[in-house]
Protein backbone atom coordinates (compact mmCIF):
# COMPACT_ATOMS: atom_id res chain seq x y z
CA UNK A 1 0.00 0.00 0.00
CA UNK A 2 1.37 3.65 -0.87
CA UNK A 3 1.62 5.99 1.89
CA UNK A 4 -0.14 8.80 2.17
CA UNK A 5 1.10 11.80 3.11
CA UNK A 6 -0.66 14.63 5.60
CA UNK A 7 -1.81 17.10 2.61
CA UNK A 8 -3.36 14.06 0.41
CA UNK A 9 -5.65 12.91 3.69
CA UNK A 10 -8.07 15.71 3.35
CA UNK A 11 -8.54 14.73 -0.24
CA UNK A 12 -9.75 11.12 0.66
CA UNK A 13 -12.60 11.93 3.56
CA UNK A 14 -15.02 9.84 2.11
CA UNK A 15 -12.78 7.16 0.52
CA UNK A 16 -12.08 3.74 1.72
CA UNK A 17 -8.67 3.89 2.99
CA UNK A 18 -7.30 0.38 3.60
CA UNK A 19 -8.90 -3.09 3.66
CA UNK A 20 -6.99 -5.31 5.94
CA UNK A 21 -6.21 -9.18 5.43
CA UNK A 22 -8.21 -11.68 6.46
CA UNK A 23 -7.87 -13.33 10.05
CA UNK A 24 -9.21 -16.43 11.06
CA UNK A 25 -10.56 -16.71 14.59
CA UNK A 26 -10.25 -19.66 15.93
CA UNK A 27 -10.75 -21.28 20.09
CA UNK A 28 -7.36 -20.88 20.88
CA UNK A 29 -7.34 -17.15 20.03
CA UNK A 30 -11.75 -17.01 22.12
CA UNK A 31 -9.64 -18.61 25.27
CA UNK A 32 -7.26 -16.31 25.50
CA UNK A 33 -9.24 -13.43 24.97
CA UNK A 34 -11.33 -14.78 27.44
CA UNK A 35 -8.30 -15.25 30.12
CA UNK A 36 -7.25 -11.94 29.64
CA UNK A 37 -10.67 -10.49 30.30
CA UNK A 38 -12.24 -12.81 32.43
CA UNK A 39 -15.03 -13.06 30.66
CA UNK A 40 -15.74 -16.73 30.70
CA UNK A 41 -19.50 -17.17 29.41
CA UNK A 42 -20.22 -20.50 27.57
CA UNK A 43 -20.77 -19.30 24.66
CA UNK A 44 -17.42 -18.38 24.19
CA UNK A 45 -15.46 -21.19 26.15
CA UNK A 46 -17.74 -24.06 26.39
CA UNK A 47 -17.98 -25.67 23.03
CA UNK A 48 -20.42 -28.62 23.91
CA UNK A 49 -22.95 -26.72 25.69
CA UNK A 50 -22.70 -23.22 23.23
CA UNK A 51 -23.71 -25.98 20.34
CA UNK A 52 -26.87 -26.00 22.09
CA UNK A 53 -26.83 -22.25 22.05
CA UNK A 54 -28.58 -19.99 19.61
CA UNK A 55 -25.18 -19.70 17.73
CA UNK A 56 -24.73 -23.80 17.08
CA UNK A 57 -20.91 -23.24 18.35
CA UNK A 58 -18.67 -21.04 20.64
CA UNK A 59 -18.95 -17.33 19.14
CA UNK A 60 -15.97 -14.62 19.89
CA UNK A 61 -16.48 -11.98 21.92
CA UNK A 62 -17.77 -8.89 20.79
CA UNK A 63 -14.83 -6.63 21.73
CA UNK A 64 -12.35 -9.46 20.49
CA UNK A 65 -13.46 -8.20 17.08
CA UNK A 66 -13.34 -4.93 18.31
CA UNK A 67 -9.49 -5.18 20.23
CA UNK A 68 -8.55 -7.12 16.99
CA UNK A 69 -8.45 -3.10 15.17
CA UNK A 70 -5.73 -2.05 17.16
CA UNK A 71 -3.54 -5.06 16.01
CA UNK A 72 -4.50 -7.47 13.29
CA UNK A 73 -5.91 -5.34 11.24
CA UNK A 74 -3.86 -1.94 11.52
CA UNK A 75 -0.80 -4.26 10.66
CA UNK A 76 -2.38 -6.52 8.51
CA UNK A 77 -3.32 -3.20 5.96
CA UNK A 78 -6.18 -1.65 7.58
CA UNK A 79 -4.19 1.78 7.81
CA UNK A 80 -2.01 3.18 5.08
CA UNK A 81 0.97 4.81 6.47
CA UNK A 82 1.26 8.24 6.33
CA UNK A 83 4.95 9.62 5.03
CA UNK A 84 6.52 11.77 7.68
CA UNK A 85 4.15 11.28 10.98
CA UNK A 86 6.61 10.20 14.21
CA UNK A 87 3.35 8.30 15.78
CA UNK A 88 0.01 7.14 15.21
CA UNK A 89 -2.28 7.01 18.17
CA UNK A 90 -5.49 5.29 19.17
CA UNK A 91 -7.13 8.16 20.47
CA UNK A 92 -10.75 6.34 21.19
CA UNK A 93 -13.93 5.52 19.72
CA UNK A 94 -17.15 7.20 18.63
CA UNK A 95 -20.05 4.61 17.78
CA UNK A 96 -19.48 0.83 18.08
CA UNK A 97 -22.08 -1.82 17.07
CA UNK A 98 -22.19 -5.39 16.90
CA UNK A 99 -24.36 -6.67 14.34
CA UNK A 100 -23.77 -10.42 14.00
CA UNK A 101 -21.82 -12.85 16.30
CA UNK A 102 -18.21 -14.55 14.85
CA UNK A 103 -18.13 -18.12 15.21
CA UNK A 104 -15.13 -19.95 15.89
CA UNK A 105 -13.44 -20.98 12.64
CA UNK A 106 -14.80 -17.57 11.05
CA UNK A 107 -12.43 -14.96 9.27
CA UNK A 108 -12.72 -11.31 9.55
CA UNK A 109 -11.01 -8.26 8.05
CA UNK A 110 -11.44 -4.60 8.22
CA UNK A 111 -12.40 -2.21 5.60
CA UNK A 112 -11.27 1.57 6.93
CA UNK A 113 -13.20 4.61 5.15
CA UNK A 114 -11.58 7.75 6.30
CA UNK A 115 -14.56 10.41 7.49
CA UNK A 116 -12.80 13.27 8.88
CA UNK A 117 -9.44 14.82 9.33
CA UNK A 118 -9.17 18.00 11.74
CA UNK A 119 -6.52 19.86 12.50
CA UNK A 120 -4.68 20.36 15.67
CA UNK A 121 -1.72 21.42 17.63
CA UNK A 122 1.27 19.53 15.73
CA UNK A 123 -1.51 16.46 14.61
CA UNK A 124 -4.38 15.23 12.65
CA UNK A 125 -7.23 13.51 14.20
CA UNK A 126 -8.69 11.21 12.22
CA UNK A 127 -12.36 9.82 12.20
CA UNK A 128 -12.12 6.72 10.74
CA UNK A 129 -14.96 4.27 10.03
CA UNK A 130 -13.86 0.40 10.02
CA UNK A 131 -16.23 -2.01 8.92
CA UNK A 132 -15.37 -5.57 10.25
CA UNK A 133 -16.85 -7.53 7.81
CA UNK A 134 -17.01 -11.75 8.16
CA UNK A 135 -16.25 -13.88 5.04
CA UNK A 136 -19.62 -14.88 3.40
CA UNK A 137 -22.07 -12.96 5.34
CA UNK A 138 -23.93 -10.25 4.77
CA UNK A 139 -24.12 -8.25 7.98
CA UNK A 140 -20.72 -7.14 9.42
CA UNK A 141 -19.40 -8.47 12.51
CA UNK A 142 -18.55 -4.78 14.24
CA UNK A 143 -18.95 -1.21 13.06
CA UNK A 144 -16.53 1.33 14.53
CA UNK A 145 -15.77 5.14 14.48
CA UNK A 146 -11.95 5.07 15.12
CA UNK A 147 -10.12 8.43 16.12
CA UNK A 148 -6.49 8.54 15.39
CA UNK A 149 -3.68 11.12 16.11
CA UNK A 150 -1.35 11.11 13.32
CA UNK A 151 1.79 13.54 15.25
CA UNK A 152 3.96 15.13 12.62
């Protein structure tokens, strides 16, 4: 991917930045989400008894898909870089939906469609809207208004 530099990002508000590779999500990666958050419910740990489950199988946890932006996904080319910045920063989150549940063996990737850039004091904020869409279905696993702080 060709990196962008801080005049061009005004230019692509409205564009799709970046669409990230696939990742496959599989129990290994559920349990130790799940250990690190000690969030333990069934129907992310328990494979047996979540196939009884509304889901037929363990599902990921909703802010697994979510955490996965700050790493899979911003390395795996959901974020062009951007020529001369000395840091990118996760700065927060607007909006954040979960429309449909990941099932373990699922892949994901993110699109990222760049929706703002301000200005401020030796940065760029970014509002950036990442789509987390799961291989073969129609409604997207997680929808997410990402703020970044590009420093110069």
């Amino acid at each position: 991917m060709k990196a962008l530099t801080p005049q061009q990002l005004p230019e692509k508000v409205g564009q799709e930045l970046a669409v990230s590779d696939w990742v496959e999500v599989t129990q290994a990666r559920i349990n130790l989400f799940a250990e690190a958050t000690g969030d333990h419910q069934f129907i992310h740990v328990d494979p047996e008894k979540a196939a009884q489950g509304p889901f037929g199988t363990t599902v990921a946890h909703g802010f697994m898909s979510l955490s996965m932006l700050a790493g899979d996904f911003l390395s795996g080319g959901g974020m062009p870089e951007i020529s001369g910045a000395k840091m990118l920063l996760n700065y927060g989150l607007n909006r954040v939906r979960f429309p449909s549940p990941v099932r373990v063996g699922s892949r994901l990737r993110s699109r990222a469609t760049l929706q703002a850039v301000e200005q401020g004091q030796g940065f760029l904020q970014l509002t950036v809207l990442n789509t987390i869409e799961i291989e073969g279905e129609s409604k997207p696993a997680c929808t997410a208004e990402s703020l970044f702080r590009v420093y110069l």
